[in-house]
C-alpha atoms as a PDB file:
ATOM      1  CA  UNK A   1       0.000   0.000   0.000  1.00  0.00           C
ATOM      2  CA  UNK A   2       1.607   3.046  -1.106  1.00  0.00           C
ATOM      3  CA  UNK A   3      -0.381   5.830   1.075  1.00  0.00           C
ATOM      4  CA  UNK A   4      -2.515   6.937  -1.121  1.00  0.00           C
ATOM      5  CA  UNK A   5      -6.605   7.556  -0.458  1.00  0.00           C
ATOM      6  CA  UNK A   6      -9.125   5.183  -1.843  1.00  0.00           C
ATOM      7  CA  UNK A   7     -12.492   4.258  -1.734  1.00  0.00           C
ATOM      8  CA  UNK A   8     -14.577   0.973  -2.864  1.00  0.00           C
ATOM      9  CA  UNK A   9     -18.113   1.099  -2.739  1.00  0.00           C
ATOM     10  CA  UNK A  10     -20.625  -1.952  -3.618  1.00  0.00           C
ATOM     11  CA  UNK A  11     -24.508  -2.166  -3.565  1.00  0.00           C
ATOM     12  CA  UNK A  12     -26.896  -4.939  -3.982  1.00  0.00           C
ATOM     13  CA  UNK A  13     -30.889  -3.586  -5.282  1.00  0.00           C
ATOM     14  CA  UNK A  14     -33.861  -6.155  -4.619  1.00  0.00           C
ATOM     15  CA  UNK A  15     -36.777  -5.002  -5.872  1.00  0.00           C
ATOM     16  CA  UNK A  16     -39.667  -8.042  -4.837  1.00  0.00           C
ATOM     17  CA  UNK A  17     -42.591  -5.783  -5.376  1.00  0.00           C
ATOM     18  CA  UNK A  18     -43.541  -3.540  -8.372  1.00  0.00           C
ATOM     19  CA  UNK A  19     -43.532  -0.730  -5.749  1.00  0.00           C
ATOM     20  CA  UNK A  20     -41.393  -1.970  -3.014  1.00  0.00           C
ATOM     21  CA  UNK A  21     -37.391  -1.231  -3.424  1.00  0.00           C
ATOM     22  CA  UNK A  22     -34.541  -2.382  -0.855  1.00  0.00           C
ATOM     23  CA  UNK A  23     -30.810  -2.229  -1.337  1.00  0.00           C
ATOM     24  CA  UNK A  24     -27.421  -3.268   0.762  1.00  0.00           C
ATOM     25  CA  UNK A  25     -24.651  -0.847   0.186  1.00  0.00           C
ATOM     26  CA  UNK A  26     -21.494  -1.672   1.293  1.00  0.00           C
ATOM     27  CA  UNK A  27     -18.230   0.796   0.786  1.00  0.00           C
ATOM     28  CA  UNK A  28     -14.627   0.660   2.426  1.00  0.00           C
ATOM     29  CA  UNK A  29     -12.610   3.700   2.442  1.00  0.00           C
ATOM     30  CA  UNK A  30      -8.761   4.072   3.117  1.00  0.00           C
ATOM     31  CA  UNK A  31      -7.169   7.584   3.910  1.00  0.00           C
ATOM     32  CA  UNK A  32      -3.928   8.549   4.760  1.00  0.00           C
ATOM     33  CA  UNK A  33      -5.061  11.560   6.751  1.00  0.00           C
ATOM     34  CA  UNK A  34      -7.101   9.815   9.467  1.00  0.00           C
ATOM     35  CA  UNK A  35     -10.061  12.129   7.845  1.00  0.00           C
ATOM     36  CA  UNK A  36     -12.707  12.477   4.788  1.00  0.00           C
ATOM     37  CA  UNK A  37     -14.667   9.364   6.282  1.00  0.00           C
ATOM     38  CA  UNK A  38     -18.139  11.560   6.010  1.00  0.00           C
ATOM     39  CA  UNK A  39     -17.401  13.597   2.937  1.00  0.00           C
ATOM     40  CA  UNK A  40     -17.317  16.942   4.974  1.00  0.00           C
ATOM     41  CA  UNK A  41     -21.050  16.405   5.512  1.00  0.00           C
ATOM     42  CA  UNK A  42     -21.030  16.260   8.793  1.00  0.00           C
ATOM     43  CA  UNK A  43     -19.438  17.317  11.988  1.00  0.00           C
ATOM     44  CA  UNK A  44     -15.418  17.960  11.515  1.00  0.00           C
ATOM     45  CA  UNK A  45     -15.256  14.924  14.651  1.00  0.00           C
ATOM     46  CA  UNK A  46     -17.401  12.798  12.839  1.00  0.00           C
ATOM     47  CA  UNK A  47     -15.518  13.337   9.406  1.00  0.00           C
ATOM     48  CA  UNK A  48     -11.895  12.570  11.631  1.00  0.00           C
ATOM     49  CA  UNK A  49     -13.275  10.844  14.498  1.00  0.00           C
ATOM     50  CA  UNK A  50     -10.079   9.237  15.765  1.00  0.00           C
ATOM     51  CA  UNK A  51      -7.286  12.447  15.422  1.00  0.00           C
ATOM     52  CA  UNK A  52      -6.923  14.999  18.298  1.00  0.00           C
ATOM     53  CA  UNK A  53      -8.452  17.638  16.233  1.00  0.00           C
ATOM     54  CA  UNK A  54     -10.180  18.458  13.319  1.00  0.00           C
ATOM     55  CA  UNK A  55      -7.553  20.490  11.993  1.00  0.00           C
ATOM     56  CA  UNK A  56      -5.368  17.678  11.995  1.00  0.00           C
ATOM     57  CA  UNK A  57      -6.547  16.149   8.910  1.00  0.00           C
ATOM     58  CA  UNK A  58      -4.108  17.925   6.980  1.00  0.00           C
ATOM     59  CA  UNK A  59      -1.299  15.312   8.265  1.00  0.00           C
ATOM     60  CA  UNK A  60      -0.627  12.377   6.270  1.00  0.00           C
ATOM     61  CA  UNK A  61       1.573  10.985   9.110  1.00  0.00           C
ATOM     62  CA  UNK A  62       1.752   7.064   9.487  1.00  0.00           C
ATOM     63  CA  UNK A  63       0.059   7.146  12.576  1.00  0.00           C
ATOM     64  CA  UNK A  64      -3.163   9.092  11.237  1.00  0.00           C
ATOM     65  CA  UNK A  65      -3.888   6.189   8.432  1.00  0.00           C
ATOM     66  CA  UNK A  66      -7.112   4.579   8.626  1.00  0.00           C
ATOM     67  CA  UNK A  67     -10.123   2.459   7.059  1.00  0.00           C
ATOM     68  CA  UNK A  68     -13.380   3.025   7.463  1.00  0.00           C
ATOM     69  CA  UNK A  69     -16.327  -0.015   6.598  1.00  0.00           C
ATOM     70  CA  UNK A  70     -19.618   1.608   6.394  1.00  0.00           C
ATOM     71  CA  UNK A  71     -23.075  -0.671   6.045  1.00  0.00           C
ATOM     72  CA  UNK A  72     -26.462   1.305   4.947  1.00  0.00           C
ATOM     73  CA  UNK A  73     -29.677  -0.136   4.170  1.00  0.00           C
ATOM     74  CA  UNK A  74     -32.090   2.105   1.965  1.00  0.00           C
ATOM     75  CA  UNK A  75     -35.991   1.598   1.386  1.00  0.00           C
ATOM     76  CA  UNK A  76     -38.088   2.908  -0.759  1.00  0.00           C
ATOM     77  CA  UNK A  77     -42.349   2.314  -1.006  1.00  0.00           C
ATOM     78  CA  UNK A  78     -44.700   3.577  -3.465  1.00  0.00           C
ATOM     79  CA  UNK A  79     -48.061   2.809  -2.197  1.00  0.00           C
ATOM     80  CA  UNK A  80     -49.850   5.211  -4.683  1.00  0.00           C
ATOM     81  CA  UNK A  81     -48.888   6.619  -7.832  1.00  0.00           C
ATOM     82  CA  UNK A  82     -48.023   9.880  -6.467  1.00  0.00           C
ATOM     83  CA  UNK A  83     -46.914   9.265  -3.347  1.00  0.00           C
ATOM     84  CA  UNK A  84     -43.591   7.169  -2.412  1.00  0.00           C
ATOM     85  CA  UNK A  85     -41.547   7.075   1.466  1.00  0.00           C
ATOM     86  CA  UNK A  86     -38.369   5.594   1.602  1.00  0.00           C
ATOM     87  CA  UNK A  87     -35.001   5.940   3.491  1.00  0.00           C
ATOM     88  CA  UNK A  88     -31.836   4.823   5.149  1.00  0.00           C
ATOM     89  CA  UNK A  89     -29.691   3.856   8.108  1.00  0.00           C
ATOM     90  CA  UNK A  90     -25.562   3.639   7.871  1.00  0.00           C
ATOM     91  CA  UNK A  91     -22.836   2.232  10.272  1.00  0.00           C
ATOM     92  CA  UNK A  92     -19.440   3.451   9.880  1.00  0.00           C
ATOM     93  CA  UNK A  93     -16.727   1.824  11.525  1.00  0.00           C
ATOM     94  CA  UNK A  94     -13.556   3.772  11.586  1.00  0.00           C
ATOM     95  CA  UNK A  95     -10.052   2.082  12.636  1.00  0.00           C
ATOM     96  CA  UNK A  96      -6.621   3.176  12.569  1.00  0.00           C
ATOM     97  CA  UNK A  97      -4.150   1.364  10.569  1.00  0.00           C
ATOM     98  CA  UNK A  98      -1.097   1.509  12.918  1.00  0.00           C
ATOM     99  CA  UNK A  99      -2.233   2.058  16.223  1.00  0.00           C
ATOM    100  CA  UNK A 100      -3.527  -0.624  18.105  1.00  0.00           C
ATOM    101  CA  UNK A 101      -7.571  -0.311  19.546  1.00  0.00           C
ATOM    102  CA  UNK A 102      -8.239   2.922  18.258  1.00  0.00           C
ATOM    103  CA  UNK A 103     -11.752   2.687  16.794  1.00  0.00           C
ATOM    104  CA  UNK A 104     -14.821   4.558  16.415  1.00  0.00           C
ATOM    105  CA  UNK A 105     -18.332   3.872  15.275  1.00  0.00           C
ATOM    106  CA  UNK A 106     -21.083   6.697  13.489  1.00  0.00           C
ATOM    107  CA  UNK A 107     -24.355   6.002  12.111  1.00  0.00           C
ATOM    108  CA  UNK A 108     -26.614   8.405   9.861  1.00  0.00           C
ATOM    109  CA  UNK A 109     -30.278   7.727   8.852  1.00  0.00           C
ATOM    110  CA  UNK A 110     -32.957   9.798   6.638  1.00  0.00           C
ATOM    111  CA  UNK A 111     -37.244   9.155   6.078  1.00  0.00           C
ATOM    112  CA  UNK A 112     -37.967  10.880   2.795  1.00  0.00           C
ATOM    113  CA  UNK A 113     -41.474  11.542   1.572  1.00  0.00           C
ATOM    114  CA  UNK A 114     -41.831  12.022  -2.336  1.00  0.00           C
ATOM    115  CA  UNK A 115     -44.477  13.306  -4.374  1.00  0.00           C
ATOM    116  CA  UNK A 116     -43.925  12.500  -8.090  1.00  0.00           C
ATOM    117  CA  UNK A 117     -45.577  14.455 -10.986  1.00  0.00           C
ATOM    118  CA  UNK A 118     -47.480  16.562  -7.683  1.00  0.00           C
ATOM    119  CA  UNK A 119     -48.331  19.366 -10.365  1.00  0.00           C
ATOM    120  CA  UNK A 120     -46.921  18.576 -13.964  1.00  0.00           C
ATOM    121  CA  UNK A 121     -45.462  15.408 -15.134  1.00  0.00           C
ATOM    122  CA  UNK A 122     -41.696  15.110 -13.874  1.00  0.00           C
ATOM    123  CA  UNK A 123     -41.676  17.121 -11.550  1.00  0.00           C
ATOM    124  CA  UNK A 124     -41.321  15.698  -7.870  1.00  0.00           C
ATOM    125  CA  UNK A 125     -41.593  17.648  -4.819  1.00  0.00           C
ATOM    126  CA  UNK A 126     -39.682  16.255  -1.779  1.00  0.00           C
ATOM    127  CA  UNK A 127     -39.405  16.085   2.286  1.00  0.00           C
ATOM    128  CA  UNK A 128     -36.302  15.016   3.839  1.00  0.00           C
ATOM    129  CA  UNK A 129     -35.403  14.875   7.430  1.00  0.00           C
ATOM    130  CA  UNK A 130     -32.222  12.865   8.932  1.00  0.00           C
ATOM    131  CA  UNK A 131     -29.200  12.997  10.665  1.00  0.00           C
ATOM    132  CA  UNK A 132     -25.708  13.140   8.978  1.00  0.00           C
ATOM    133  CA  UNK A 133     -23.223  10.773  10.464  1.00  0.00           C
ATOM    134  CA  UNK A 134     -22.646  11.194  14.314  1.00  0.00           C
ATOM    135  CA  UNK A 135     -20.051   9.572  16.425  1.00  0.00           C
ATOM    136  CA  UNK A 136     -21.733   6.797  18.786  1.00  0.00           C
ATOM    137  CA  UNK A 137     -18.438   5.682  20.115  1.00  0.00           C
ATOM    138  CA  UNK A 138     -14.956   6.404  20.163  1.00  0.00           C
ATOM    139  CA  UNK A 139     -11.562   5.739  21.745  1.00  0.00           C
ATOM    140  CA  UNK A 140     -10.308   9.256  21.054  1.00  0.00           C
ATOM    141  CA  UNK A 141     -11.182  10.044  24.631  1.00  0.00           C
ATOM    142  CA  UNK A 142     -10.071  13.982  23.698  1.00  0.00           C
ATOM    143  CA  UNK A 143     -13.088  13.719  21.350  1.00  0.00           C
ATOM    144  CA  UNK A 144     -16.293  15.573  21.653  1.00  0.00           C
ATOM    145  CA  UNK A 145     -19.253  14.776  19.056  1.00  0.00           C
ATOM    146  CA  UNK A 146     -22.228  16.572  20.947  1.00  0.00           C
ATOM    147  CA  UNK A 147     -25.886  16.269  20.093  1.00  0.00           C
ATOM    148  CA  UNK A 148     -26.567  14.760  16.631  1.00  0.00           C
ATOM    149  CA  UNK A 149     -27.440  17.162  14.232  1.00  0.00           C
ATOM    150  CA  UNK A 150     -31.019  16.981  12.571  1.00  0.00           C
ATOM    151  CA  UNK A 151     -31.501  17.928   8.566  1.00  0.00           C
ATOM    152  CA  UNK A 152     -34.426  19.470   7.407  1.00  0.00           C
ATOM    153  CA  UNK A 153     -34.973  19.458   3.927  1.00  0.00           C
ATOM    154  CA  UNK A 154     -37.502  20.863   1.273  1.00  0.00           C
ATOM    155  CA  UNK A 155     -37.820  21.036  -2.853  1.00  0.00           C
ATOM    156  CA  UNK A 156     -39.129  20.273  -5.493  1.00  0.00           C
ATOM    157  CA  UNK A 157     -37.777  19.792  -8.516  1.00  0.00           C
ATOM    158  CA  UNK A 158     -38.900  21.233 -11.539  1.00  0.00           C
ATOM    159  CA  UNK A 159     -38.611  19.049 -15.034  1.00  0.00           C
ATOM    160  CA  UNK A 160     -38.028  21.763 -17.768  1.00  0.00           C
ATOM    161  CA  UNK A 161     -37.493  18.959 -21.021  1.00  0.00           C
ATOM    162  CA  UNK A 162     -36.841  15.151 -20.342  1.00  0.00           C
ATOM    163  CA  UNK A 163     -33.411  15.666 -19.219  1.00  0.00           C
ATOM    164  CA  UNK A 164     -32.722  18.763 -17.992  1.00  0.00           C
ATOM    165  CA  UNK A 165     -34.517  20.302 -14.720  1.00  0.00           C
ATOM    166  CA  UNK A 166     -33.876  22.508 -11.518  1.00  0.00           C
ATOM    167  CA  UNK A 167     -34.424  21.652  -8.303  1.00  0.00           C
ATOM    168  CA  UNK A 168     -34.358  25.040  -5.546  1.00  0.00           C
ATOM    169  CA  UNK A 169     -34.925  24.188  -2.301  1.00  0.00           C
ATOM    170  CA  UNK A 170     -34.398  24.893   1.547  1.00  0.00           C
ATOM    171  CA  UNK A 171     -32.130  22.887   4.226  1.00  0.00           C
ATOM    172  CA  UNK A 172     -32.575  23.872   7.486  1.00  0.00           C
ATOM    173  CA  UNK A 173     -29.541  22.089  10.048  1.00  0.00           C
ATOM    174  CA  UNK A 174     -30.745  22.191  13.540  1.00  0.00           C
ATOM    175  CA  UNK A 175     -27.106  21.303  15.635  1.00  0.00           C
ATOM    176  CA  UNK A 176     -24.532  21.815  12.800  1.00  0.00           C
ATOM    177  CA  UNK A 177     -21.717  20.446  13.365  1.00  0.00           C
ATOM    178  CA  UNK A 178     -23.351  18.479  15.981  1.00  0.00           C
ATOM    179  CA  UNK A 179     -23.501  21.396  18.180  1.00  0.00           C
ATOM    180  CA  UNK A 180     -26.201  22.367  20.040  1.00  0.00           C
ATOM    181  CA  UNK A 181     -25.578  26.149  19.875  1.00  0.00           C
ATOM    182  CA  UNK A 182     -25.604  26.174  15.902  1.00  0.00           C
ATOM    183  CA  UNK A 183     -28.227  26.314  13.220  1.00  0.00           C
ATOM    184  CA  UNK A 184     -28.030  26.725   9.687  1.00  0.00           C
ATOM    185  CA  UNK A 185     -30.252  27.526   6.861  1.00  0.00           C
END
């Protein structure tokens, strides 16, 4: 292994109902940082959630290697034509390469409601509320993840031809950064 980041992502679809979808993703991720495990959508803790700070991702010093093994399942149910619910749940597992018990664990979940075609055909209009990835344990004992933050999302996308459309919407982020004292919009 020569250092360098990587990621390997897999995912298995079942589909045993015309309007009933499930699917199995699997992904490993290697980075030579100790950070990046969330994609910077989430807290910086959560995104490094075995280094000493979050500004120490910059370091690609042996010690900070790691891997990450992250398991989601994802739903989605369309019990009328325009109406469908789905969502997911993730576990991350993050470990350092070289240094001996230092794990930590994160899960992330989201319930969407959809409404396809809700005024013109293509267009879908959209709920979303979750939580991005949030440190459950850890054996960084100088790390802090506090309450999970909760994403609020609206929108609705707009089909303009077949393959082109826009999509505005609002996110609201009660606890960014997993911190109580923070909101975002």
């Amino acid at each position: 292994m020569d250092g360098s980041s990587r990621s390997i992502y897999g995912q298995i679809t079942v589909k045993p109902l015309d309007n009933f979808t499930f699917a199995f993703v699997y992904a490993n991720a290697f980075s030579k940082t100790g950070g990046g495990f969330t994609g910077g959508t989430s807290s910086a803790f959560a995104d490094a959630p075995l280094l000493t700070s979050a500004t120490a991702t910059a370091s690609d010093a042996f010690a900070n290697w790691a891997e990450s093994n992250e398991y989601s399942l994802q739903f989605s149910f369309r019990p009328l034509p325009k109406f469908v619910t789905g969502g997911w749940i993730g576990f991350k597992d993050v470990t350092r390469v070289n240094v001996a018990n230092s794990t930590a664990e994160l899960i992330n979940w989201a319930v969407q409601l959809g409404f396809p075609d809700v005024i013109r055909p293509g267009d879908l209009g959209g709920i979303i509320v979750g939580q991005p990835y949030q440190i459950t344990s850890t054996t960084a004992t100088t790390r802090a993840d506090g309450a999970g933050a909760v994403h609020i999302e609206g929108f609705y996308r707009l089909a303009l031809t077949p393959n082109v459309s826009v999509t505005p919407g609002i996110i609201y982020i009660l606890d960014a950064n997993n911190n109580p004292n923070n909101i975002l919009i």
